[in-house]
Protein backbone atom coordinates (compact mmCIF):
# COMPACT_ATOMS: atom_id res chain seq x y z
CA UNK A 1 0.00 0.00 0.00
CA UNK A 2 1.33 3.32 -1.08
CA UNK A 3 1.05 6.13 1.54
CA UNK A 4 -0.61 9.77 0.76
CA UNK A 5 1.36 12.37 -0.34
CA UNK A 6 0.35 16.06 0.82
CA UNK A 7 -2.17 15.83 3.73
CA UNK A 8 -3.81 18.83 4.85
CA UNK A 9 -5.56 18.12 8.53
CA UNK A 10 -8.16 21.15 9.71
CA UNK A 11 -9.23 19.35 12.97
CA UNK A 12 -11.25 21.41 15.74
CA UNK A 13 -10.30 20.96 18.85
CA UNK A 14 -11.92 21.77 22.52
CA UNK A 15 -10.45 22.29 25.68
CA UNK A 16 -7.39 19.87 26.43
CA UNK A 17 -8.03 17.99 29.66
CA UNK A 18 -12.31 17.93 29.89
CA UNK A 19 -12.94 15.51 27.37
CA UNK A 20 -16.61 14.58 26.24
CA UNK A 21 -17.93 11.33 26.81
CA UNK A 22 -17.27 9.21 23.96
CA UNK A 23 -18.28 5.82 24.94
CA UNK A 24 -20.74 3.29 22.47
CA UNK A 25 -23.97 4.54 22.10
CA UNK A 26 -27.01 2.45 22.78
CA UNK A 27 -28.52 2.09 19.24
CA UNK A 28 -26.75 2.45 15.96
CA UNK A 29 -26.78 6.43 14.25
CA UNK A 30 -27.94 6.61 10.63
CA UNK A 31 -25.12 9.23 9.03
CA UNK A 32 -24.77 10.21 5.48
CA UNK A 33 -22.08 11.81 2.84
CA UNK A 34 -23.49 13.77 0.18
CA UNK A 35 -20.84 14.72 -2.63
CA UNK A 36 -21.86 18.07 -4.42
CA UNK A 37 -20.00 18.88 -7.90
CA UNK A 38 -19.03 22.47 -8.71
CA UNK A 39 -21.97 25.11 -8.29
CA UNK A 40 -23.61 22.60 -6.09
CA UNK A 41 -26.30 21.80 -8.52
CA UNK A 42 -25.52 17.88 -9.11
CA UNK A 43 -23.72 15.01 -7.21
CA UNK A 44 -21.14 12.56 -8.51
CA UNK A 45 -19.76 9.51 -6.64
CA UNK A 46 -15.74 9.63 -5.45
CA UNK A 47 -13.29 7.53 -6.69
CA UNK A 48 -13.24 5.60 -3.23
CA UNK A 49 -15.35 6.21 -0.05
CA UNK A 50 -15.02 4.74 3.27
CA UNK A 51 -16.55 5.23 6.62
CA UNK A 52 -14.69 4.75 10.32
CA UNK A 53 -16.57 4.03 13.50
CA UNK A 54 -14.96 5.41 16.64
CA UNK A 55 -11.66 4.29 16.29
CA UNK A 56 -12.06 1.04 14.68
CA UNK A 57 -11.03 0.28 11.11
CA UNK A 58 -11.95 2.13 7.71
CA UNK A 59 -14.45 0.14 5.58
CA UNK A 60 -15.41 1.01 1.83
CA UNK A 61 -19.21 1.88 1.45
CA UNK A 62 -20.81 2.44 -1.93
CA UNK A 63 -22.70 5.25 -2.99
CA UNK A 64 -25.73 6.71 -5.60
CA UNK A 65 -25.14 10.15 -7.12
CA UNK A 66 -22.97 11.17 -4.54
CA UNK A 67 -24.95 10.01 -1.72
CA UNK A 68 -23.63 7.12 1.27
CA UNK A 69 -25.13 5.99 3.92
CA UNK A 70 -23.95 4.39 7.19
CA UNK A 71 -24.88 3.11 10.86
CA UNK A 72 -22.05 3.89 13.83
CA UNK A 73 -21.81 2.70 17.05
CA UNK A 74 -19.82 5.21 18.52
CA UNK A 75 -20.13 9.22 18.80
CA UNK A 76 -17.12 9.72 16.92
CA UNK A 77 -17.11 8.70 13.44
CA UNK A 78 -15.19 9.74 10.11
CA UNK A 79 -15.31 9.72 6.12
CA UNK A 80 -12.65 9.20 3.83
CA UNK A 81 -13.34 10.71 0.63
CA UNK A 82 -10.85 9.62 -2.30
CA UNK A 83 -10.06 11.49 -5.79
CA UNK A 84 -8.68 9.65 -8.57
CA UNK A 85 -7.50 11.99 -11.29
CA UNK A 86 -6.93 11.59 -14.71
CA UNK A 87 -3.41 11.90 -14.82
CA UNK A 88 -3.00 9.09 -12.01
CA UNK A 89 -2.85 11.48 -8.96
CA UNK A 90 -5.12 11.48 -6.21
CA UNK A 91 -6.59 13.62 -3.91
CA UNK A 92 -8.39 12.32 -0.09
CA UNK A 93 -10.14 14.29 2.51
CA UNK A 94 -10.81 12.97 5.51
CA UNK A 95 -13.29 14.46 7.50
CA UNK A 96 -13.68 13.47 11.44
CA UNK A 97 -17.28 14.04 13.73
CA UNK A 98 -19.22 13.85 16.48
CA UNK A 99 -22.59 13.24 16.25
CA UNK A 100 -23.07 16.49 17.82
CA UNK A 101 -22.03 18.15 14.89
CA UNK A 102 -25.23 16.40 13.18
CA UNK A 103 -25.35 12.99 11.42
CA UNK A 104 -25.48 14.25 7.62
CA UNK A 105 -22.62 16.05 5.74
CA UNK A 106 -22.02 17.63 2.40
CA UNK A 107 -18.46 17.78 1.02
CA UNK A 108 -17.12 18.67 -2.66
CA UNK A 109 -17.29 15.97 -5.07
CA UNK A 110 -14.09 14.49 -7.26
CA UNK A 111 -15.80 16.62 -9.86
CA UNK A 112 -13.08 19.20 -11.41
CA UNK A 113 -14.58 22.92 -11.78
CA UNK A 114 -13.85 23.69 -15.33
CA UNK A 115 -13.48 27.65 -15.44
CA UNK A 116 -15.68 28.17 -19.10
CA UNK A 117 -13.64 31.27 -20.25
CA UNK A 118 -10.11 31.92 -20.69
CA UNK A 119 -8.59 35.64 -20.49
CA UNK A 120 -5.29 35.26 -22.63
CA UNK A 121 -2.40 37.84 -23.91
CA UNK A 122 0.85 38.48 -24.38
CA UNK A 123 3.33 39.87 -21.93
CA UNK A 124 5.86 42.39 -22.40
CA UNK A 125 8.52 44.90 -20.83
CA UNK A 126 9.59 42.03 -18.43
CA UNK A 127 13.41 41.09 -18.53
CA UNK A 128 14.63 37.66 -18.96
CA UNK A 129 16.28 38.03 -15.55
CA UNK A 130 12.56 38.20 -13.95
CA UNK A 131 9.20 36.57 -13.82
CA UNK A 132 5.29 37.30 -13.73
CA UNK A 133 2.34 35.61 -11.66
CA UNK A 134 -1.10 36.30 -13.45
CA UNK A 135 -4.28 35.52 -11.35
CA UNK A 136 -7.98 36.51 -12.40
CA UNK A 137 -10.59 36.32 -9.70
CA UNK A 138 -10.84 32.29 -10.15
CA UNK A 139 -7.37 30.83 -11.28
CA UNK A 140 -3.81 31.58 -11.38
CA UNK A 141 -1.07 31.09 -14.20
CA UNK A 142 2.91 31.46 -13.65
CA UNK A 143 3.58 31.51 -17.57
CA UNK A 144 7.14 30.49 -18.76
CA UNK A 145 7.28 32.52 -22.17
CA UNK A 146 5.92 36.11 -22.91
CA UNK A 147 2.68 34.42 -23.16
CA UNK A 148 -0.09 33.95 -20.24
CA UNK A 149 -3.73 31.95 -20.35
CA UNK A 150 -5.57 32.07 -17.29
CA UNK A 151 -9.33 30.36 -16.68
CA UNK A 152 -12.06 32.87 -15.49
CA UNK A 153 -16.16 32.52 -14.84
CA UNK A 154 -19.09 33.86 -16.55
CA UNK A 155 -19.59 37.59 -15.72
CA UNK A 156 -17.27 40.41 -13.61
CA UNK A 157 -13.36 39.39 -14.67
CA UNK A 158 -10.14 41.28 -13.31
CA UNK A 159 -6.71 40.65 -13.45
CA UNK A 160 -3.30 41.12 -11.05
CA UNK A 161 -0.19 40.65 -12.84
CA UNK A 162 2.94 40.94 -10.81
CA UNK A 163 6.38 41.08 -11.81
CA UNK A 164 8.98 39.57 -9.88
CA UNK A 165 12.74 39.94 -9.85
CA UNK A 166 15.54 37.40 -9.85
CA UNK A 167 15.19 36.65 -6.43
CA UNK A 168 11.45 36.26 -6.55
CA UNK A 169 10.75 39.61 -4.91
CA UNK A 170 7.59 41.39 -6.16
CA UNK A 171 8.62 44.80 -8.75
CA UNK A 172 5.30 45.98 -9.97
CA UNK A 173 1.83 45.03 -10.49
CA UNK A 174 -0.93 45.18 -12.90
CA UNK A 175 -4.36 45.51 -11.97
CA UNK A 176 -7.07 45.62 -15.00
CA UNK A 177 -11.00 45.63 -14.69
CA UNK A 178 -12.36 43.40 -17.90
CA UNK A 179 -15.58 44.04 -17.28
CA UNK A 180 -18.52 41.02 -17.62
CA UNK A 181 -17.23 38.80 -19.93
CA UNK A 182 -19.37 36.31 -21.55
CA UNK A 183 -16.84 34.99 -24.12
CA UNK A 184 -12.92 34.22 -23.89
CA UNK A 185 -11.09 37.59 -23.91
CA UNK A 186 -7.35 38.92 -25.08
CA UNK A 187 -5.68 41.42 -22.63
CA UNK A 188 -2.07 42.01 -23.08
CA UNK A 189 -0.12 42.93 -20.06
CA UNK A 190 2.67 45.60 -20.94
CA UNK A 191 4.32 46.05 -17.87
CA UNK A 192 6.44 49.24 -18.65
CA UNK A 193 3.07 51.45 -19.40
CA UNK A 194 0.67 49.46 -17.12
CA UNK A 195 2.51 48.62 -13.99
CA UNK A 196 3.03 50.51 -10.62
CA UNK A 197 5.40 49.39 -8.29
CA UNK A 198 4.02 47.58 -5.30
CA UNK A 199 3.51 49.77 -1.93
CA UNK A 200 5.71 48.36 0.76
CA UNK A 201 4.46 48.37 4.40
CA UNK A 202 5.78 48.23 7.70
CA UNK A 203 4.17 45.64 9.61
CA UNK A 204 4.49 45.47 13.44
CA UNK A 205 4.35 41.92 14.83
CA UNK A 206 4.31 41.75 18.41
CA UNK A 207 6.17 38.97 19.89
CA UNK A 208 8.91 38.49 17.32
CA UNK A 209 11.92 37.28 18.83
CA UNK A 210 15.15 38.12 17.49
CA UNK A 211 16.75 35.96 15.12
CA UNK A 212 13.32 35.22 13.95
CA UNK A 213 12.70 35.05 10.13
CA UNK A 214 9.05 36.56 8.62
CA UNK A 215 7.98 35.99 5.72
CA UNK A 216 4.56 38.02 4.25
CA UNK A 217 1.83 37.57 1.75
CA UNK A 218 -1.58 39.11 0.84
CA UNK A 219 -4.07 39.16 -1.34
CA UNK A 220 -7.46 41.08 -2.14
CA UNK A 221 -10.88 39.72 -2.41
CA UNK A 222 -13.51 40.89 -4.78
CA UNK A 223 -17.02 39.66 -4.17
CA UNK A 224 -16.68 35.99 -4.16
CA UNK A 225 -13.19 35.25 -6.12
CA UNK A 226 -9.69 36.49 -4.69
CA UNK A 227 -6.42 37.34 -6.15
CA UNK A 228 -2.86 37.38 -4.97
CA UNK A 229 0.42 38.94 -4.35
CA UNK A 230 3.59 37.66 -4.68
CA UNK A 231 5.17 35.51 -1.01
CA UNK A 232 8.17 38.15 0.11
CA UNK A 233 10.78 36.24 0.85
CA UNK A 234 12.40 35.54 4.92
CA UNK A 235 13.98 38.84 6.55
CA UNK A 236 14.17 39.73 10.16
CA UNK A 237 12.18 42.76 9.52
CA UNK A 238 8.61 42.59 8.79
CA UNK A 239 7.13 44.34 5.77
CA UNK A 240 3.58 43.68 3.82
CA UNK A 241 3.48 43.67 -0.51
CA UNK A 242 0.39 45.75 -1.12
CA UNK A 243 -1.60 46.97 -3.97
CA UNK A 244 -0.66 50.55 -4.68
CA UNK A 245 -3.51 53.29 -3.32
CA UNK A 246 -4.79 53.80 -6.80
CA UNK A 247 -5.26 50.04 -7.42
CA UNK A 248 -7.46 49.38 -4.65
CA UNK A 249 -11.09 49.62 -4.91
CA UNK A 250 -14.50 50.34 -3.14
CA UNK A 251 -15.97 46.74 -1.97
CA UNK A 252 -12.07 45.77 -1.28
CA UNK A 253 -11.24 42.81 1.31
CA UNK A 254 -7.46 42.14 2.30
CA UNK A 255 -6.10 39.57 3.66
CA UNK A 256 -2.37 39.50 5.00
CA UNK A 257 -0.35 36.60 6.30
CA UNK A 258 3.09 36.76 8.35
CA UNK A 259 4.42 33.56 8.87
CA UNK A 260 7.85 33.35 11.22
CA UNK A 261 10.70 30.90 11.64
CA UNK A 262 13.98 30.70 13.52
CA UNK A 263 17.49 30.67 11.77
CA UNK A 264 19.09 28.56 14.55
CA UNK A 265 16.88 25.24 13.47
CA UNK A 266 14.28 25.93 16.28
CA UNK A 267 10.87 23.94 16.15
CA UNK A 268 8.50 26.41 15.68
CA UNK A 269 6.70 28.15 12.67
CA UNK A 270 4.04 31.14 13.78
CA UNK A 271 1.82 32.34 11.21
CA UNK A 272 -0.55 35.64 12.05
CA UNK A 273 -3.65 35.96 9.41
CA UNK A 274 -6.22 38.48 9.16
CA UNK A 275 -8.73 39.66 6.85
CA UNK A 276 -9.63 43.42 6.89
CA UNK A 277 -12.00 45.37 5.19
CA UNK A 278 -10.33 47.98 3.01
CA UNK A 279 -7.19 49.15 4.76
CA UNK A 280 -4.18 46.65 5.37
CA UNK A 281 -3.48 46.00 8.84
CA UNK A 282 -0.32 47.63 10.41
CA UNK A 283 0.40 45.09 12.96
CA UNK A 284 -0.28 41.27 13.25
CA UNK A 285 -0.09 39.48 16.65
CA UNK A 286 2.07 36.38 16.76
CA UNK A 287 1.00 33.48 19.03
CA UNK A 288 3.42 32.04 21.78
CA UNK A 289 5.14 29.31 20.09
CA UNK A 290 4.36 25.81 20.36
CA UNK A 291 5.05 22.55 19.26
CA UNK A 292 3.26 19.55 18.50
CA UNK A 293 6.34 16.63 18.50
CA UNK A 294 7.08 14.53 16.24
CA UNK A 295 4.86 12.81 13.76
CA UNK A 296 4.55 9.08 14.98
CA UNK A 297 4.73 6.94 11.56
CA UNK A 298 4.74 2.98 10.27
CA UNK A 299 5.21 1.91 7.54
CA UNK A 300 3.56 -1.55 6.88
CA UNK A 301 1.12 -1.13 7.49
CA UNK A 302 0.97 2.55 6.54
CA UNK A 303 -0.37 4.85 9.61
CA UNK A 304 0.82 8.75 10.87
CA UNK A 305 -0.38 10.17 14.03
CA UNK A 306 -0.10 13.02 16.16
CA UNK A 307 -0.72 13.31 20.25
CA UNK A 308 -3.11 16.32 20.73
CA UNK A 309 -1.28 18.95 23.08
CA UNK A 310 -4.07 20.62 25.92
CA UNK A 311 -5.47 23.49 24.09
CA UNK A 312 -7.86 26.24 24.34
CA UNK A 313 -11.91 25.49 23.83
CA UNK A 314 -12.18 27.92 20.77
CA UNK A 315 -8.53 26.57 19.20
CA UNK A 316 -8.77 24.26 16.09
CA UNK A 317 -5.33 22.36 14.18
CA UNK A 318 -4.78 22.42 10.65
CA UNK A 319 -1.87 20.38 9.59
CA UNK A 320 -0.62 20.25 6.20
CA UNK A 321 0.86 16.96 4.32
CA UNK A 322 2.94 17.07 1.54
CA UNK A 323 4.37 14.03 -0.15
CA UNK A 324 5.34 13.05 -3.63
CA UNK A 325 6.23 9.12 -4.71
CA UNK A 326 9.65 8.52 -6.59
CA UNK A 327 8.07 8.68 -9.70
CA UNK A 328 7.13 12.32 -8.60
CA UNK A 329 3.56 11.71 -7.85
CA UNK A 330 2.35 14.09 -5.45
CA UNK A 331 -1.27 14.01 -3.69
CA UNK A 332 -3.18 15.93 -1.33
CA UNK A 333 -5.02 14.97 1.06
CA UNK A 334 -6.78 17.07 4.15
CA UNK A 335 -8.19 15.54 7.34
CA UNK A 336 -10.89 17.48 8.67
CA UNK A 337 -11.97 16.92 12.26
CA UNK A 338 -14.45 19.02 14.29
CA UNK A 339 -14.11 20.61 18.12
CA UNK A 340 -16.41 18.40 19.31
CA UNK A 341 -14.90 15.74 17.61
CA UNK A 342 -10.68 16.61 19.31
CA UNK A 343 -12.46 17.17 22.42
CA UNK A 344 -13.05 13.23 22.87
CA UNK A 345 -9.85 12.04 21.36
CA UNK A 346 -6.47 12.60 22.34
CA UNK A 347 -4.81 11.74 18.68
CA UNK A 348 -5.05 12.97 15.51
CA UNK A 349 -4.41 9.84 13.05
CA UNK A 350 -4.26 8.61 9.45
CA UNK A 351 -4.50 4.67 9.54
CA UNK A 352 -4.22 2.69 6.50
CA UNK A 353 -7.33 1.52 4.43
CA UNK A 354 -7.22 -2.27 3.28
CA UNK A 355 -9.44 -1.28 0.18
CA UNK A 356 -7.78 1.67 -0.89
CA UNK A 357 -6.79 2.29 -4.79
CA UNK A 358 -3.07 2.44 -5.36
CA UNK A 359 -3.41 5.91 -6.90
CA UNK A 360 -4.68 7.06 -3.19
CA UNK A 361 -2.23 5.15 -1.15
CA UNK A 362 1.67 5.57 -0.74
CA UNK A 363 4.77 3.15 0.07
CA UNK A 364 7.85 2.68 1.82
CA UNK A 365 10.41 5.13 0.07
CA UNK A 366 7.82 8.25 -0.49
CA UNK A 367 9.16 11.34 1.13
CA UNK A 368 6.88 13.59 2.49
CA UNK A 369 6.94 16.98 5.02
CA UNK A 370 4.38 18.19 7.16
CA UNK A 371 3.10 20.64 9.38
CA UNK A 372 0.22 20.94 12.04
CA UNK A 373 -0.98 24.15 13.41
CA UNK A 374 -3.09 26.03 16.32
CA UNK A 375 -5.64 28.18 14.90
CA UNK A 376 -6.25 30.82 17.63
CA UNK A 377 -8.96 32.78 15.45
CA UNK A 378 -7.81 32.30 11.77
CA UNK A 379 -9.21 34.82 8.66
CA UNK A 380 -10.18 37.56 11.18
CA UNK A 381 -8.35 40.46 12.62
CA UNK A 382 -5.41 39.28 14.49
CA UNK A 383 -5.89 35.57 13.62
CA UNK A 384 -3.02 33.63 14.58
CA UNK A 385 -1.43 30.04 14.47
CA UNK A 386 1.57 27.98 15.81
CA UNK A 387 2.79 25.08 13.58
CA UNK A 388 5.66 22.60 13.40
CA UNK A 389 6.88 20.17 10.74
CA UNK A 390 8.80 18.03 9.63
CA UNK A 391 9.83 15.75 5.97
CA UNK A 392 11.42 12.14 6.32
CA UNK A 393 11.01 8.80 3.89
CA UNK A 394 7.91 6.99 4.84
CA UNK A 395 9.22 3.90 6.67
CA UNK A 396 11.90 5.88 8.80
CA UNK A 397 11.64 7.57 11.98
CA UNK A 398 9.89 11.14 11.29
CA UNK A 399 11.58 14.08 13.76
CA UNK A 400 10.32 17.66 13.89
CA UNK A 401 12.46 20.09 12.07
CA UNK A 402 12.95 23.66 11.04
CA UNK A 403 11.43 23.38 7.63
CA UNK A 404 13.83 24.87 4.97
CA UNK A 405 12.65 28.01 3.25
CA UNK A 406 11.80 26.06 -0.03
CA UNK A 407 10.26 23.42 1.88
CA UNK A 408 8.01 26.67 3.89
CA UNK A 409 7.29 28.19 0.50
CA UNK A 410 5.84 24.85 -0.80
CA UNK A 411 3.70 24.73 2.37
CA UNK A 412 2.65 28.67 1.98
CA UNK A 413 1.79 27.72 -1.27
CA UNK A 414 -0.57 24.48 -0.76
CA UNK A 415 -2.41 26.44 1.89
CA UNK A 416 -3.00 29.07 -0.14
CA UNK A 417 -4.03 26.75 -3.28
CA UNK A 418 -6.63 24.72 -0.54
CA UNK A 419 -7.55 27.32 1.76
CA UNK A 420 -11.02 28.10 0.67
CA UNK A 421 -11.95 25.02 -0.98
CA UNK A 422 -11.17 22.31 1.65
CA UNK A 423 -13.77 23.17 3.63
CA UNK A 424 -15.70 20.74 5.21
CA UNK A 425 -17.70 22.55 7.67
């Protein structure tokens, strides 16, 4: 069996040491998945589903248009929902309960969204030292030639071009209204009429230690799609990549992330996030540090766990898996457990499943890092998290680590990528 490459845990978690009863209950719960494809309209059935009661073993169920159905015995329960692309790849989400949190759940399907337009053009007045992102409100290109394509929906369309320099430090932006669009459209980006250079911010975080690394990000949501700035890379001083004033517009939201490390190989990452409504936030609180351990692993059969520290009753984890095969296959896969759920259970786990596809599963020899965090408030004004990580080969002993800068970016990225839809709530 071949282990999962990235795995992205959001688990909820309530207060450390008062844990809620979770013994059998008397008579079996009737629970239920419902899959719902892109715009929600129409459901699909996974790849592979499977259903765990308590903490007893995964076993495959079989669905109808996206819809299972299954009995527990216990109040915790959890699905495993697995994506089999095209290309081979897979994708699985795990999502853990209580049967406080209700008995029926609706997740996203394996169904890709397929953006219907494209907004395409060439680029120009960008040296061959440097490098452009592109996003629209919906998708995100990093072309490799003087040429960018980039999907969009039906109706409003913008788009942020950055330019970055050798080092991968953001120069100057393009921001363009297209108006509705109702057909593919051609927009050029010529970056030595169009482009402003960014705004650069000071940005106070409270708590940094010195020696500590931060590294920034932020982007700028417009009704329901969002678009991004370029990460600025590590420095011991912390400043935010904006839009320049005469970019931004009325009906605005920002969002800006600090995330910190160590230089001297120390456990802990802290990452500050907050969302504000048309002006940029000046300072970011950091959490106290905190660590998590190291990631308890086997390889055959294939099972990673983490021991659940005491935390706060409002606190949730997100932990973040990345893996890729020797053949370069890389996966996702995001474990989703509720407060209620953490509150009786003193582990977070991933435990092999006997009936598992080989395109969801991994094997001895896959590397893989990961992360797990504290969300103390996340997407809201001073939102902050603590996280630690580590990368090993599956089969060998996994120890927490300082994850290297490339290694952070890679995380910062995947977050980003999965942060809005991997929700399972």
């Amino acid at each position: 069996m071949r282990l999962v490459p990235v795995v992205v845990l959001t688990v909820g978690c309530g207060g450390g040491s008062g844990k809620d009863p979770d013994g059998p209950i008397s008579e079996p719960a009737a629970i239920s998945l419902t899959l719902r494809d892109p715009g929600g309209a129409s459901s699909s059935n996974a790849a592979f589903v499977a259903v765990r009661d308590g903490d007893g073993a995964w076993t495959e169920v079989t669905g109808t248009g996206g819809v299972y159905s299954a009995r527990v015995m216990s109040n915790r329960y959890g699905w495993w929902i697995g994506c089999v692309r095209a290309s081979g790849t897979g994708r699985n989400a795990i999502v853990y309960r209580h049967l406080d949190d209700g008995v029926d759940l609706e997740a996203r399907s394996c169904a890709v969204r397929t953006l219907p337009l494209t907004i395409s053009g060439a680029i120009t007045g960008i040296p061959e030292t440097d490098s452009a992102e592109v996003y629209s409100l919906w998708a995100f290109d990093a072309p490799s030639d003087a040429a960018y394509s980039v999907g969009t929906e039906v109706g409003p369309a913008q788009i942020l071009a950055s330019r970055l320099d050798d080092d991968f430090r953001g120069v100057s932006v393009i921001r363009a209204d297209l108006g509705t669009l109702a057909a593919d459209a051609t927009r050029d980006l010529a970056f030595a009429q169009e482009a402003q250079p960014f705004a650069r911010l000071p940005l106070a975080l409270p708590g940094l230690r010195p020696g500590e690394l931060v590294e920034t990000f932020s982007g700028v949501y417009v009704g329901d799609g969002a678009m991004y700035l370029p990460f600025e890379s590590p420095s011991e001083t912390a400043e935010l990549l904006a839009l320049p004033p005469a970019m931004r517009l009325p009906g605005d939201m920002f969002d800006a992330t600090a995330s910190t490390t160590l230089q001297n190989g120390a456990l802990a990452e802290r990452r500050s996030i907050g969302t504000f409504a048309a002006t940029l936030p000046t300072t970011l609180t950091l959490p106290a540090p905190r660590s998590f351990g190291d990631a308890t692993v086997t390889a055959a059969p294939f099972s990673i766990g983490w021991k659940l520290p005491a935390l706060t009753a409002d606190a949730q984890l997100d932990a973040l898996w990345i893996s890729t095969s020797r053949t370069q296959r890389l996966m996702i896969t995001s474990v989703a457990a509720t407060p209620r759920w953490s509150a009786a259970s003193t582990t977070i786990d991933v435990t092999e499943v006997a009936a598992i596809p080989d395109a969801l599963a991994q094997s001895p020899g896959d590397t893989f890092t990961w992360s797990i965090e504290e969300v103390i408030g996340a997407f809201a004004p001073g939102g902050s998290i603590a996280t630690s990580g580590t990368q090993g080969t599956v089969g060998s002993a996994l120890q927490a680590h300082l994850p290297s800068r490339a290694e952070l970016r890679t995380l910062h990225e995947t977050r980003l990528a999965l942060r809005r839809p991997i929700r399972f709530r």
